[in-house]
Protein backbone atom coordinates (compact mmCIF):
# COMPACT_ATOMS: atom_id res chain seq x y z
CA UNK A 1 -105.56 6.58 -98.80
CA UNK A 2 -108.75 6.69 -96.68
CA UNK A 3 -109.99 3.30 -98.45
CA UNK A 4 -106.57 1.90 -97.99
CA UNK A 5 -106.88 2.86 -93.67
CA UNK A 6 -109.73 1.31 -92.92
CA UNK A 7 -109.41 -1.94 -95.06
CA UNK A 8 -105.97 -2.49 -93.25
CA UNK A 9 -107.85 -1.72 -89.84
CA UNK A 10 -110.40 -4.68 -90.50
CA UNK A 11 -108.39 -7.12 -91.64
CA UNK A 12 -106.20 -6.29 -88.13
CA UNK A 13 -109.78 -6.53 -86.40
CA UNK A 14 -110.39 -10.01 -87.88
CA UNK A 15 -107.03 -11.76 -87.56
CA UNK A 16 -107.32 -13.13 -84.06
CA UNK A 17 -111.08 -14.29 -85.39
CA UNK A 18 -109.13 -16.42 -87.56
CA UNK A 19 -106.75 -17.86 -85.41
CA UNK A 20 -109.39 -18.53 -82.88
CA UNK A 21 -110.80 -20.50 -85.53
CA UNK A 22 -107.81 -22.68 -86.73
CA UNK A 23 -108.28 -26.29 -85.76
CA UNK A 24 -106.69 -27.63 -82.81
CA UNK A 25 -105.60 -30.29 -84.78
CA UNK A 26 -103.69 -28.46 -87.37
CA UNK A 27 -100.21 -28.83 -87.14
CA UNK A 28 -97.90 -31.80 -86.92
CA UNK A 29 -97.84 -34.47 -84.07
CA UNK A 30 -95.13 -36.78 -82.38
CA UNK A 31 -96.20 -39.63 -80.71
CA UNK A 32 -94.43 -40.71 -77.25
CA UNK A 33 -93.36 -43.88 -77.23
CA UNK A 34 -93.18 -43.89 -73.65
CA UNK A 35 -97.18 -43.84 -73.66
CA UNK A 36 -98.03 -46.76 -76.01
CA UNK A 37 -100.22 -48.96 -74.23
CA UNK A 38 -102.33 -52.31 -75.45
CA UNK A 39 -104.82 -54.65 -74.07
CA UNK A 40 -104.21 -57.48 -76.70
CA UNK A 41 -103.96 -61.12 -76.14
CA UNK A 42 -100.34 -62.58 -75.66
CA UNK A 43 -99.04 -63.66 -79.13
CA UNK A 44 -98.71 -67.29 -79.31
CA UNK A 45 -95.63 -68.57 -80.77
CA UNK A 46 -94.72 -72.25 -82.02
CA UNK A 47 -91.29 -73.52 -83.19
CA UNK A 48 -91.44 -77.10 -83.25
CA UNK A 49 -90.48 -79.86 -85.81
CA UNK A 50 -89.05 -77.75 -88.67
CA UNK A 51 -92.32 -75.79 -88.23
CA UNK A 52 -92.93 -72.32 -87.31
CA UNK A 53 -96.99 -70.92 -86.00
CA UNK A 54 -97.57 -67.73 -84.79
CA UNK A 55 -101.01 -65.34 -83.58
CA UNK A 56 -98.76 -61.98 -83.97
CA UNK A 57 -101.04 -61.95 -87.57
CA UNK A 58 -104.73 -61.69 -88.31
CA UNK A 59 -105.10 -64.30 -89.75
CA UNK A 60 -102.68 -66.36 -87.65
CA UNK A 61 -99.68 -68.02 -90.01
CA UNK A 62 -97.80 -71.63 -90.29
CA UNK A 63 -95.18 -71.89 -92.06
CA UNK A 64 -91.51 -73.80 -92.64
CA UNK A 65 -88.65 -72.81 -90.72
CA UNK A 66 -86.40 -73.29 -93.03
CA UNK A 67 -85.24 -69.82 -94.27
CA UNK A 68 -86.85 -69.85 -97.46
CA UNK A 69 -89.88 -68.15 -98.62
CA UNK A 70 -93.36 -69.75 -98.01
CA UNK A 71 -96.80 -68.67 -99.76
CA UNK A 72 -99.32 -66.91 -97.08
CA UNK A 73 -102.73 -65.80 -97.39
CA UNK A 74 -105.14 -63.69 -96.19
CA UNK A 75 -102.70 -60.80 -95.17
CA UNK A 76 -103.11 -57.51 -97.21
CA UNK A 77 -99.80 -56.61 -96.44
CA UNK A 78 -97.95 -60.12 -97.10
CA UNK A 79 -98.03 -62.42 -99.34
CA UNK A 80 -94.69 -64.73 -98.51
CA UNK A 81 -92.82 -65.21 -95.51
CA UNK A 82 -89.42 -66.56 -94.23
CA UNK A 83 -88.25 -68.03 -90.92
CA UNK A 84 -84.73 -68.57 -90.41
CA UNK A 85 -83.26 -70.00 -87.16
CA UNK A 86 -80.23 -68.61 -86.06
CA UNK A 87 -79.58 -69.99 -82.73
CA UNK A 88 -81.92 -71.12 -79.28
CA UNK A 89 -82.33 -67.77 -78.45
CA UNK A 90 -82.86 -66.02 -81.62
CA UNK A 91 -84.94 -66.60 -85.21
CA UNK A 92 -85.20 -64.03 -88.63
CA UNK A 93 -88.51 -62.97 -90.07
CA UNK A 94 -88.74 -61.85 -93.41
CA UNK A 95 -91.84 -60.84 -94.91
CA UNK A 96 -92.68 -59.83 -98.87
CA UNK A 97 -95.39 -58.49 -100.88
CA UNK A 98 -94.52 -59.38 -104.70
CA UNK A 99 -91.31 -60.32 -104.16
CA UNK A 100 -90.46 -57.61 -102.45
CA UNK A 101 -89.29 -57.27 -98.74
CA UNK A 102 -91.58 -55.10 -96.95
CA UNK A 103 -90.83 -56.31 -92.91
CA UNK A 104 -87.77 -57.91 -91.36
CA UNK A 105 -87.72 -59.07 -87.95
CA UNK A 106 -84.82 -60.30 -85.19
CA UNK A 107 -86.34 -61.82 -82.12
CA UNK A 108 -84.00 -62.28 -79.72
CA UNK A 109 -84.78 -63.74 -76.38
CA UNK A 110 -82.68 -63.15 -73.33
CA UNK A 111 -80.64 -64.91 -71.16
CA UNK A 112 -83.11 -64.53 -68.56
CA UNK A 113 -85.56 -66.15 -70.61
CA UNK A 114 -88.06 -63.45 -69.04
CA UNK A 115 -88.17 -61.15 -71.60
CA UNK A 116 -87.66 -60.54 -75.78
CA UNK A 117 -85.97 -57.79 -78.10
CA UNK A 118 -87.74 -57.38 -81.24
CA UNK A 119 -85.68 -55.35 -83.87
CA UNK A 120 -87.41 -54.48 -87.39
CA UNK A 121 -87.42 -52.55 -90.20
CA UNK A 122 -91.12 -51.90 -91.92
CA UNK A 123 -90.67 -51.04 -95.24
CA UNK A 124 -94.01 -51.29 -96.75
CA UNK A 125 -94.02 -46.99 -96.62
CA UNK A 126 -92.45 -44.97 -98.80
CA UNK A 127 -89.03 -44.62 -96.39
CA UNK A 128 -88.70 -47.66 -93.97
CA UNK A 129 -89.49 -47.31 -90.40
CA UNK A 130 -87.08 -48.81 -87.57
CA UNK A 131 -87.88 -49.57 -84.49
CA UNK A 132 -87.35 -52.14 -81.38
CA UNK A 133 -90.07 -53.50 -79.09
CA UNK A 134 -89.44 -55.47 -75.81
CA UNK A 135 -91.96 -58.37 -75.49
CA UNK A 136 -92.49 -60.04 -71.79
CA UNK A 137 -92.84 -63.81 -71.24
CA UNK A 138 -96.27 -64.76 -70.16
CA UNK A 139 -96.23 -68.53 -70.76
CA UNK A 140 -92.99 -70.72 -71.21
CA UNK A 141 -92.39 -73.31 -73.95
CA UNK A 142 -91.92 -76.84 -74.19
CA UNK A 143 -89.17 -77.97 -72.13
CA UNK A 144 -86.10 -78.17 -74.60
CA UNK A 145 -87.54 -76.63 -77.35
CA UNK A 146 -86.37 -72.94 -79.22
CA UNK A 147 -86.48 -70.21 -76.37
CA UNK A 148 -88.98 -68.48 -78.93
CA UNK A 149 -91.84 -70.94 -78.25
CA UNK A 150 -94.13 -69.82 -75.66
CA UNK A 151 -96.92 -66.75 -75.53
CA UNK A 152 -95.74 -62.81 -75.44
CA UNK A 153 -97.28 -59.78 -74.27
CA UNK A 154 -96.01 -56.16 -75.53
CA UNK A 155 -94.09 -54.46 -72.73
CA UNK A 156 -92.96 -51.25 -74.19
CA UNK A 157 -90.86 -49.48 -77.49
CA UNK A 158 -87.55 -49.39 -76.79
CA UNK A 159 -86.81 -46.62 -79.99
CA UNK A 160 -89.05 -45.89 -83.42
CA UNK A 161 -87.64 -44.06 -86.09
CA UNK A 162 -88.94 -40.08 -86.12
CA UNK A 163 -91.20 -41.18 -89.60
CA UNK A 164 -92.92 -43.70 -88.01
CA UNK A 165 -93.81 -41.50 -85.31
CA UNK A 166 -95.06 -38.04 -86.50
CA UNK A 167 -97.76 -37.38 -88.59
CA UNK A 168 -99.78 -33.67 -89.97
CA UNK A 169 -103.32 -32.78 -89.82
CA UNK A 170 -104.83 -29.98 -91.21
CA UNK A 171 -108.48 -28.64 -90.67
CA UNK A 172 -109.94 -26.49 -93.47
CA UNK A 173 -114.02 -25.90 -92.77
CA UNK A 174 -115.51 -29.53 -93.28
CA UNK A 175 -112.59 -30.79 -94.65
CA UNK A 176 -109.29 -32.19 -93.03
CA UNK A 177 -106.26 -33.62 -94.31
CA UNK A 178 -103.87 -36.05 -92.78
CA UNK A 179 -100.27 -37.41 -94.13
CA UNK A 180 -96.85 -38.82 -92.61
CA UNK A 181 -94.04 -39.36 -93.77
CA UNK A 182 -94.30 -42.73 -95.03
CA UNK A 183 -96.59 -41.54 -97.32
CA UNK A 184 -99.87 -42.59 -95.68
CA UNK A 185 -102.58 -39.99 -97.02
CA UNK A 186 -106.02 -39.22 -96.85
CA UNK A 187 -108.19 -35.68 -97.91
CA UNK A 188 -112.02 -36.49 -96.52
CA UNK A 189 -114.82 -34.36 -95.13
CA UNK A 190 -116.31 -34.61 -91.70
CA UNK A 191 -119.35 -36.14 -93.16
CA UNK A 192 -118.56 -39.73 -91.98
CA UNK A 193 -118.20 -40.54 -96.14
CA UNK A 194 -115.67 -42.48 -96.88
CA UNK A 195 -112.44 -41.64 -99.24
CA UNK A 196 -109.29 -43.45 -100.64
CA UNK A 197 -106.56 -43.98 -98.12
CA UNK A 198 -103.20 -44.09 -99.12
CA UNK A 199 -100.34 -45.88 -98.01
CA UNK A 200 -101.51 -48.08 -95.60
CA UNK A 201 -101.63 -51.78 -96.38
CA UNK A 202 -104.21 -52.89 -94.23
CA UNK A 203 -106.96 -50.62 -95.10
CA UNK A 204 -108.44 -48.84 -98.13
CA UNK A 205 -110.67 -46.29 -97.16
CA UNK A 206 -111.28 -43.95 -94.58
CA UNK A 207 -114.51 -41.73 -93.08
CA UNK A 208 -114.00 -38.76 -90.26
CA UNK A 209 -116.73 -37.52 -88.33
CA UNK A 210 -116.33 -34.55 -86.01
CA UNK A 211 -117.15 -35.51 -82.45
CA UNK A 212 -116.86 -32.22 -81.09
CA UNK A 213 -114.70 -29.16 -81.45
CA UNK A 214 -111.15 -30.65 -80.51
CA UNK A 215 -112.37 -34.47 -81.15
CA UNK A 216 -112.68 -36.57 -84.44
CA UNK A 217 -113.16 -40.24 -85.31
CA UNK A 218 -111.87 -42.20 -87.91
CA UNK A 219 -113.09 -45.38 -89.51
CA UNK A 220 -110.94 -47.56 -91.54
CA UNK A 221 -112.32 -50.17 -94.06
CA UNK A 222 -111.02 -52.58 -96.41
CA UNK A 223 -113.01 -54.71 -99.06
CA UNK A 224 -115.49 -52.95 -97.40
CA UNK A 225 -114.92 -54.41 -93.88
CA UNK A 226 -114.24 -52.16 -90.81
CA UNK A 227 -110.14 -52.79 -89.62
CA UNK A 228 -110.26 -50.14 -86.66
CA UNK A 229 -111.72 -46.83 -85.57
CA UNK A 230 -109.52 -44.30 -84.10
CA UNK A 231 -111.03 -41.59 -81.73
CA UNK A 232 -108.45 -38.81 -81.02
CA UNK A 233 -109.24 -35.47 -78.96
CA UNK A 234 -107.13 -33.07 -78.69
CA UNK A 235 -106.04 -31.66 -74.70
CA UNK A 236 -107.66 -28.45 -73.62
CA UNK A 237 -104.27 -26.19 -73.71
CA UNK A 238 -104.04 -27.89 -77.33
CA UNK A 239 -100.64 -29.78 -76.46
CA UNK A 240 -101.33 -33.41 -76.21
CA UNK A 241 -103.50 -35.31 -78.88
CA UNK A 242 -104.36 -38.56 -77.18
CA UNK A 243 -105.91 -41.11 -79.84
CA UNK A 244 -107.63 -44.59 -78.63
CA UNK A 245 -107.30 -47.45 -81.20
CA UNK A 246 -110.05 -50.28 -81.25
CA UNK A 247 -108.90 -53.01 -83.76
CA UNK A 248 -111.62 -54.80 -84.92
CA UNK A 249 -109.21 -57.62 -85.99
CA UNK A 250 -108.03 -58.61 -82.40
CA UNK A 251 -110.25 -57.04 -80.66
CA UNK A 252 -108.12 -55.20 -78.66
CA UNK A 253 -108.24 -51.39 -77.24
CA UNK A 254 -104.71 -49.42 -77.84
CA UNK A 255 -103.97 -45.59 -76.77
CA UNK A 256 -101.17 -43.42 -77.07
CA UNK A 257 -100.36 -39.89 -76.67
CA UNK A 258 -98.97 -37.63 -79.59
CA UNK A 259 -97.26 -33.86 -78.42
CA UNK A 260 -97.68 -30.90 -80.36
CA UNK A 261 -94.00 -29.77 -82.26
């Protein structure tokens, strides 16, 4: 009975030890849409003579604008797409990876001519991901020609489906562990060694390195080519994750701001 006492009084003694050592990243996130922001170049976009060009991809993409489906390289993600025009104002992306449909896009410029709705489904995840992004005008068109033509800079999400937002990390020792629920995956010690991603399309493997007690980085490759690095830190009352995206593609410097749930 004596034995049993004091064994239950030190493991009481060392519980909040333990929960002073749980990572502040453990736990699952929800990023605010609200605090999205970008510094990439306008997307340039060309609808002219049956023919459709656009910079929204790395590499950029030419293709017919005739609805069907037209043979594209270079894109990890993509190996077809298909640009159907459905009026002035508005044209139909459809994107597949082995004959299947992984994206769909409706871009849908307004009256105004000032701004752009885009509406899509990304179903290159396990469940597909929703969502609807207002673009602003930067440059204007040819005179005449498909409100679409012209260059476009990201002004905000207007709505993302919960799965494309919220994601789970979990800190054990050197290790840590990230999935979502579109089934993008990695396990990977804070070594800066790299491991097999899954899910993701545009990269392959992963490395995390610990930057500090609530900070870690994360280095995505593919073919054995950096894609982006991710730095996130976590906010001192452990609340607000803030992670800033440098694309190695574009070039350009993204952050947002993920809350606790």
């Amino acid at each position: 009975m004596k034995k049993l006492f004091f064994a239950g009084l030190v493991a009481a003694l060392l519980m909040p030890a333990v929960a002073m050592a749980q990572s502040a990243f453990d736990g699952t996130w929800k990023t605010d849409i609200s605090k999205v922001h970008t510094d990439r170049k306008p997307v340039v976009v060309t609808l002219k003579d049956g023919m459709y060009h656009c910079t929204c991809s790395v590499p950029p993409f030419t293709v017919k604008a005739d609805g069907t489906d037209q043979a594209v390289s270079g894109h990890p993600g993509f190996d077809t797409v298909a640009i159907k025009v459905i009026d002035d104002h508005t044209i139909q992306e459809t994107e597949k990876k082995d004959g299947k449909v992984v994206g769909s896009y409706t871009v849908t410029v307004a009256a105004d001519d000032k701004t752009a709705t885009n509406e899509f489904t990304d179903s290159s995840g396990t469940t597909p991901v929703t969502g609807k992004v207002v673009l602003a005008r930067v440059t204007k068109g040819a005179a005449g020609a498909n409100a679409v033509n012209g260059s476009w800079q990201l002004k905000n999400y207007d709505n993302l489906s919960d799965n494309g937002l919220t994601f789970t990390y979990k800190v054990d020792g050197d290790s840590v562990s990230m999935s979502d629920p579109t089934g993008r995956s990695y396990t990977a010690k804070t070594d800066g060694a790299y491991v097999p991603l899954q899910g993701e399309p545009g990269a392959t493997s992963v490395s995390v390195k610990k930057l500090g007690k609530d900070s870690l980085q994360e280095t995505y490759k593919r073919d054995g080519k950096v894609m982006s690095v991710d730095t996130m830190t976590v906010s001192a009352d452990g609340k607000t994750m803030k992670t800033v995206n440098h694309n190695k593609l574009t070039g350009a410097t993204s952050t947002e701001v993920a809350d606790r749930q």
